[in-house]
Protein backbone atom coordinates (compact mmCIF):
# COMPACT_ATOMS: atom_id res chain seq x y z
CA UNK A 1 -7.67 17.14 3.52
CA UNK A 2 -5.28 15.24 1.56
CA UNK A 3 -6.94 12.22 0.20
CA UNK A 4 -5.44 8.48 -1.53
CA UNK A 5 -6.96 6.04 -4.51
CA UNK A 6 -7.54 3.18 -3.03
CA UNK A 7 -6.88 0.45 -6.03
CA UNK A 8 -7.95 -2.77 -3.93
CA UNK A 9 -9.24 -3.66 -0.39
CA UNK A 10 -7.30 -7.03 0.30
CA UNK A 11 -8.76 -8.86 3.25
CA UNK A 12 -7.61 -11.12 5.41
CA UNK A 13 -9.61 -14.10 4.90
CA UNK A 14 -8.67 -14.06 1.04
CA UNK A 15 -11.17 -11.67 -1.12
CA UNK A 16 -10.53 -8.62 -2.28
CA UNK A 17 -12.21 -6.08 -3.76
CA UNK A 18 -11.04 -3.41 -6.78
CA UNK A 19 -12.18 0.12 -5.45
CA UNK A 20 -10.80 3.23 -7.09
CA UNK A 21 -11.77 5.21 -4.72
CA UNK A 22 -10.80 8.16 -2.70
CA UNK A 23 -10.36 7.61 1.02
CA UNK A 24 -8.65 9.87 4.21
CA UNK A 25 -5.92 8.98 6.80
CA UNK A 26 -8.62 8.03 8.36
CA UNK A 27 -10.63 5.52 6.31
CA UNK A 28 -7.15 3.85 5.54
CA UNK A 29 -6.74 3.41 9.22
CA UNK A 30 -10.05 2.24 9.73
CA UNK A 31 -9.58 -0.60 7.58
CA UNK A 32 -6.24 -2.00 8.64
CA UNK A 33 -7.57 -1.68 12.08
CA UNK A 34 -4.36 0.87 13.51
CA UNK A 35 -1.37 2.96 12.08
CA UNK A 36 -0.43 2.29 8.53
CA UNK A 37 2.84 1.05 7.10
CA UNK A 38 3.52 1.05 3.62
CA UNK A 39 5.05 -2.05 1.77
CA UNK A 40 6.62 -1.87 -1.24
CA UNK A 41 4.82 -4.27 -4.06
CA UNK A 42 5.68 -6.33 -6.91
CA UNK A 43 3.33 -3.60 -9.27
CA UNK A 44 6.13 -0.39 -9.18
CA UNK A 45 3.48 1.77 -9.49
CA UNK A 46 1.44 0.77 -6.10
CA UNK A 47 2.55 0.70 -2.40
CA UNK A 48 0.24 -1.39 -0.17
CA UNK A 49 -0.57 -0.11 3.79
CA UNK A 50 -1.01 -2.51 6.47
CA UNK A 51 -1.24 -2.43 10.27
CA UNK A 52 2.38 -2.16 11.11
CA UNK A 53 1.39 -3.63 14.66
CA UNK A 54 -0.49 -6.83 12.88
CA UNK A 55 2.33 -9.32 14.08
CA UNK A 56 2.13 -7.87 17.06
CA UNK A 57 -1.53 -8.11 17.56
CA UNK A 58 -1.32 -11.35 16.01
CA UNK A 59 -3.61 -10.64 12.72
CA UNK A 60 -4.57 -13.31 10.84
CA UNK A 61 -2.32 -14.27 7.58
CA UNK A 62 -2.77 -12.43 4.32
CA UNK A 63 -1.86 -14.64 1.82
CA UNK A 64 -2.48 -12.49 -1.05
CA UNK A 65 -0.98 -9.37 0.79
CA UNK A 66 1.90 -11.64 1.34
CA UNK A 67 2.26 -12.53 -2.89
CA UNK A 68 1.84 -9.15 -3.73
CA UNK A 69 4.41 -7.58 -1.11
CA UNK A 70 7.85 -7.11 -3.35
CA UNK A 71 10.07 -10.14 -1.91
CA UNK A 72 12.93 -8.24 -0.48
CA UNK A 73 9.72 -6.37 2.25
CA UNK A 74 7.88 -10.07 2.84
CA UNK A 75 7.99 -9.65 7.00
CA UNK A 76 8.55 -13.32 9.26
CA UNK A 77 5.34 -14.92 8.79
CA UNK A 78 3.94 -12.64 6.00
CA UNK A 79 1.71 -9.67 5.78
CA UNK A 80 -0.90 -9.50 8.69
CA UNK A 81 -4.61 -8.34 8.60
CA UNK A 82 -6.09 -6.09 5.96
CA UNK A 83 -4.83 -4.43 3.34
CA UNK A 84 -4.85 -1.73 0.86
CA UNK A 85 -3.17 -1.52 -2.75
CA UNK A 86 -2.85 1.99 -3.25
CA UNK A 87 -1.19 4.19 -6.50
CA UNK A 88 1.85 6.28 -5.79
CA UNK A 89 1.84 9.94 -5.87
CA UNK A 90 3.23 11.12 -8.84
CA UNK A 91 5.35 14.09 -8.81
CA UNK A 92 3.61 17.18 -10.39
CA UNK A 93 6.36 18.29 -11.79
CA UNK A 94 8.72 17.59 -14.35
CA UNK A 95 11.95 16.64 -13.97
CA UNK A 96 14.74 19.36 -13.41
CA UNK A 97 16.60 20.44 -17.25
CA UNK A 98 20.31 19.78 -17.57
CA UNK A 99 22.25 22.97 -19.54
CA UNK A 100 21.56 21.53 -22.24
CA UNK A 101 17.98 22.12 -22.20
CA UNK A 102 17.38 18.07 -21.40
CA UNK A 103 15.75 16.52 -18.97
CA UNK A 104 17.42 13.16 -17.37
């Protein structure tokens, strides 16, 4: 089962919570309350999911969710409902070699 680390738990009503922590499809889910979308942030090496039905379902406001959304993915009204700050996958492995014996 292929799992993510959670970074931070960003609520609605404000907190948040640092979590480094390993969680499923599921658990992610669970917490946004539905199917996950993934934002792009202002921190290049995290993505944050939300509910990508919380305008829809009319979530409350995440303010924080909203500042730390990269400004070119800030939705009408801002980010909806929980959130999670998650790290991206890195690639495991390296880059390709040119003919040169470089890698770009």
């Amino acid at each position: 089962m292929h799992t993510n680390t959670v970074v931070q738990k960003i609520y609605a009503d404000g907190l948040s919570e640092q979590c480094y922590e390993e969680w499923t499809l599921q658990q992610m889910q669970e917490f946004v309350g539905g199917y996950l979308e993934a934002v792009a942030t202002i921190y290049p090496e995290h993505i944050m999911l939300i509910n990508e039905d919380g305008i829809r379902l009319e979530l409350p406001h995440n303010p924080l969710a909203t500042e730390i959304a990269a400004p070119g993915t800030r939705m009408l009204g801002g980010i909806r409902g929980n959130a999670l700050l998650i790290e991206r996958e890195k690639p495991d492995v390296d880059p390709p070699e040119d003919e040169d014996g470089f890698q770009d």
